[in-house]
N, C-alpha and C. Protein backbone atom coordinates (compact mmCIF):
# COMPACT_ATOMS: atom_id res chain seq x y z
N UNK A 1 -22.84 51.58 50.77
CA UNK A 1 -22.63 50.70 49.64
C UNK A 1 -23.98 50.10 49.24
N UNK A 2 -24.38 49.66 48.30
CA UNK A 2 -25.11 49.21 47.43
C UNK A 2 -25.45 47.96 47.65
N UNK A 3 -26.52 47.43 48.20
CA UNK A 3 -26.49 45.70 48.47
C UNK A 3 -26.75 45.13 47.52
N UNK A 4 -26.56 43.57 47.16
CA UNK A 4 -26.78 42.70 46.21
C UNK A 4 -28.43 43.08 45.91
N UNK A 5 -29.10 43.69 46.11
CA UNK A 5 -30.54 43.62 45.64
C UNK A 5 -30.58 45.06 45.23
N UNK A 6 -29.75 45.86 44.87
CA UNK A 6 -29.95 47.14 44.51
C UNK A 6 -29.93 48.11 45.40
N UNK A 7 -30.00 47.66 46.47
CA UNK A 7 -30.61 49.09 47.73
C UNK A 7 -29.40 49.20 48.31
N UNK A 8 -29.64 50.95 48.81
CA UNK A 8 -28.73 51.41 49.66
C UNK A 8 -29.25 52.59 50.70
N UNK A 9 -29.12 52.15 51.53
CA UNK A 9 -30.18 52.62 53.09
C UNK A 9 -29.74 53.80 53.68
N UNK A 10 -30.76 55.05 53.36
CA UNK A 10 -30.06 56.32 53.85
C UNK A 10 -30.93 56.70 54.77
N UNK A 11 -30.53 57.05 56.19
CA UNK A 11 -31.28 57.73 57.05
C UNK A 11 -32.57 56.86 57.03
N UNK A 12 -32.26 55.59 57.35
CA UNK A 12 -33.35 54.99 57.96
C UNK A 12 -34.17 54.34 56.68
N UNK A 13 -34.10 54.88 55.86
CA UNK A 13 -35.31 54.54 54.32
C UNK A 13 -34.43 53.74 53.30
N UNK A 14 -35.06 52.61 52.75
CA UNK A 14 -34.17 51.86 51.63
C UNK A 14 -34.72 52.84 50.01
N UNK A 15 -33.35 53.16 49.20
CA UNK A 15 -33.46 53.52 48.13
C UNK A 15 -33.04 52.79 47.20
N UNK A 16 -33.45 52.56 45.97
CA UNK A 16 -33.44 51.28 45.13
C UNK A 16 -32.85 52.32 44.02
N UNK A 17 -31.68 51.53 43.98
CA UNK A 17 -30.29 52.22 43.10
C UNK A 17 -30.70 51.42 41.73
N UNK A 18 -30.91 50.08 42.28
CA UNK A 18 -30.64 49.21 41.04
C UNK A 18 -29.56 48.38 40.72
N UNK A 19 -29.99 47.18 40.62
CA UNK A 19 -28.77 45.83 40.85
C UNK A 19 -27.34 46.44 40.20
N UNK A 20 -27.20 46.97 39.05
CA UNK A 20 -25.68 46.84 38.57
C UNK A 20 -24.37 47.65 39.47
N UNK A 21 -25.68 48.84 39.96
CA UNK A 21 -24.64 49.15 41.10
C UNK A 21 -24.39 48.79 42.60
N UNK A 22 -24.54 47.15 42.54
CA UNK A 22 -24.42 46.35 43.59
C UNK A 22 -22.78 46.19 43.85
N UNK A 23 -22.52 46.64 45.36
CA UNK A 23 -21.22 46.34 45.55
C UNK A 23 -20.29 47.73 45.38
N UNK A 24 -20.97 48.56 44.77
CA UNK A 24 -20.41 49.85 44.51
C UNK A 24 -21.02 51.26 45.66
N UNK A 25 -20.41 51.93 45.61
CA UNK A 25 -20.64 53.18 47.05
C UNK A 25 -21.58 54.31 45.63
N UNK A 26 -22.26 54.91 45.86
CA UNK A 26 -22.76 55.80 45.32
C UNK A 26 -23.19 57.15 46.43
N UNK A 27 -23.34 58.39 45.78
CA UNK A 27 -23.46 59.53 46.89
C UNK A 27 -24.57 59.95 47.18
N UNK A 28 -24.69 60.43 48.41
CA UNK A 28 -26.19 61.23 48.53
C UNK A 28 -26.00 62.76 48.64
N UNK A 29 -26.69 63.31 48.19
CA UNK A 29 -26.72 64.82 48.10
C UNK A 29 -28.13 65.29 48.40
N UNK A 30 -28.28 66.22 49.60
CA UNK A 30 -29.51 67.21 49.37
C UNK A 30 -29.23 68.62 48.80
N UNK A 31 -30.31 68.53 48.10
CA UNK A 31 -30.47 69.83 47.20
C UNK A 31 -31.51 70.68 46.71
N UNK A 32 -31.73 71.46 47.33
CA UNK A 32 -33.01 72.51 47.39
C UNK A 32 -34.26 71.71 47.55
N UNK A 33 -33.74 70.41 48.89
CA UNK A 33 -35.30 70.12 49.47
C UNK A 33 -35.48 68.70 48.45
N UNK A 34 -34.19 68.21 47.56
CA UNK A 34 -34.69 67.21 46.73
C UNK A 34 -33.23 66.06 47.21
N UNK A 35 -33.30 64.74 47.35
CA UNK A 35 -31.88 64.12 47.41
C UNK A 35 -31.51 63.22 46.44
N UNK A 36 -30.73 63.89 45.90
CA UNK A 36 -29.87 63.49 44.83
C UNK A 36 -29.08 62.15 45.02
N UNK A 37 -28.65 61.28 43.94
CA UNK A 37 -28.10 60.11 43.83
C UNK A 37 -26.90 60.21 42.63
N UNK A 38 -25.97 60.28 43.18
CA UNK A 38 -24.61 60.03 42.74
C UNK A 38 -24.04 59.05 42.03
N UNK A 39 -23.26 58.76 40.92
CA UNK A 39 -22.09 57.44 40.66
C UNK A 39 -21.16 58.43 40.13
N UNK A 40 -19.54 58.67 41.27
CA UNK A 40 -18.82 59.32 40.67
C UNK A 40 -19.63 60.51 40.53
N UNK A 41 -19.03 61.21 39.27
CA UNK A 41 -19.47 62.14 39.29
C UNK A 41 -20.56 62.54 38.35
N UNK A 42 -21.69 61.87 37.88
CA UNK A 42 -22.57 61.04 37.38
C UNK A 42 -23.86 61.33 38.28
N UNK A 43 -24.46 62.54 38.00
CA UNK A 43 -26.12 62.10 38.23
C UNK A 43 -26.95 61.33 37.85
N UNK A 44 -27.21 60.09 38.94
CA UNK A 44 -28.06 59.27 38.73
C UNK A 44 -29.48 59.56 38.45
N UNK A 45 -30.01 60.28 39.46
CA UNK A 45 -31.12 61.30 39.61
C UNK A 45 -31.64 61.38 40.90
N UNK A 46 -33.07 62.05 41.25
CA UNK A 46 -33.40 62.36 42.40
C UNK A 46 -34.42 60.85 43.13
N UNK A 47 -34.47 60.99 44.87
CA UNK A 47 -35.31 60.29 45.32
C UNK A 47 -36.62 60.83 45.38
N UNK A 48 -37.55 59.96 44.91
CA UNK A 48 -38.95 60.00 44.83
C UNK A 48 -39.64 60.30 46.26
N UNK A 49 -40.20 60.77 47.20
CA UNK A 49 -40.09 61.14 48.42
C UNK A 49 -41.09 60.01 49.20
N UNK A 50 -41.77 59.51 48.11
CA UNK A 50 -43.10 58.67 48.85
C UNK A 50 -42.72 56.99 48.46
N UNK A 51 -42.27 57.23 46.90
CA UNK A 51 -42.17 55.33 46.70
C UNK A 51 -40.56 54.96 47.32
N UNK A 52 -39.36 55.97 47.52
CA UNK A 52 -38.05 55.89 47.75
C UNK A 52 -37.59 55.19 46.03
N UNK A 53 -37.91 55.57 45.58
CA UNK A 53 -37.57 55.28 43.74
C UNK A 53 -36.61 56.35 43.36
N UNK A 54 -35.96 55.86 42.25
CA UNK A 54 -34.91 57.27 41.89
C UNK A 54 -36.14 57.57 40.42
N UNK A 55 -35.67 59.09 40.39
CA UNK A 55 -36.05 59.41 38.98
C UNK A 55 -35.24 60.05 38.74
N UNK A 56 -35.10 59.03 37.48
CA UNK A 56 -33.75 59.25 36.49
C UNK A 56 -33.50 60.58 35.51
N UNK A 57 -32.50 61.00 35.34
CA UNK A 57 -32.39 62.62 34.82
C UNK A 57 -31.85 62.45 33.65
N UNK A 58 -32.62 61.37 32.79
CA UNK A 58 -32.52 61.48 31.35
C UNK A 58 -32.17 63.08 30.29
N UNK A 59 -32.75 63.93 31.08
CA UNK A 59 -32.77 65.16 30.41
C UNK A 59 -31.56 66.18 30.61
N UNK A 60 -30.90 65.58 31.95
CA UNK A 60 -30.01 65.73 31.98
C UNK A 60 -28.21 65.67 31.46
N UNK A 61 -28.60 64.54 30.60
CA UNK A 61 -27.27 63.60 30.50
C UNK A 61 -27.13 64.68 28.78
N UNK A 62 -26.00 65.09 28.75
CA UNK A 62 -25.52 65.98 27.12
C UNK A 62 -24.84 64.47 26.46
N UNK A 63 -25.10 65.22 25.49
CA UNK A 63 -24.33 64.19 24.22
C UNK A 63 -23.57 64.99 23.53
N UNK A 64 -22.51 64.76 23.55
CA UNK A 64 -21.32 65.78 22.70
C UNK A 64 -21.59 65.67 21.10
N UNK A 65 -21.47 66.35 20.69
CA UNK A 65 -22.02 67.12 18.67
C UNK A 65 -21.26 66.63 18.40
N UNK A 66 -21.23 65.79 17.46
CA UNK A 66 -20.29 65.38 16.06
C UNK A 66 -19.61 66.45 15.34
N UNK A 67 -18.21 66.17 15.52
CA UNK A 67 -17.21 66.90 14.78
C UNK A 67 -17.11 66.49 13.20
C-alpha cells in the first residue's frame, strides 16, 4: 500500500508513487529487466533504477477518436 507521503517500499527500496495514491495498493511488475507500476489496470509507468522515481508513460496512454 501506498503511504501518506506517496511511497510504497518494494524489495527493500522506497518508490515514490505520489501522494494521491496514498492509501491505495498499486502493482509491481517486472518486465524485460524494467519494473513496472500499476493502478488497476492502468500503467503508471516504469522505476527509474538509480533515483527510484517512476517515469511516467505519457506516450502510452490512447485517446479514443471522436465519433
Amino acid at each position: 500500500m501506498v503511504n501518506d507521503r506517496g511511497f510504497y517500499n518494494y524489495k527493500n527500496k522506497r518508490i515514490f508513487v505520489g501522494n494521491p495514491f496514498a492509501g491505495y495498493n498499486v502493482g509491481i511488475k517486472e518486465n524485460e529487466g524494467e519494473t513496472e507500476v500499476w493502478f488497476d489496470d492502468f500503467l503508471i509507468g516504469t522505476v527509474d533504477k538509480i533515483t527510484g522515481l517512476i517515469i511516467y508513460e505519457t506516450n502510452r496512454i490512447k485517446v479514443p477518436k471522436a465519433q
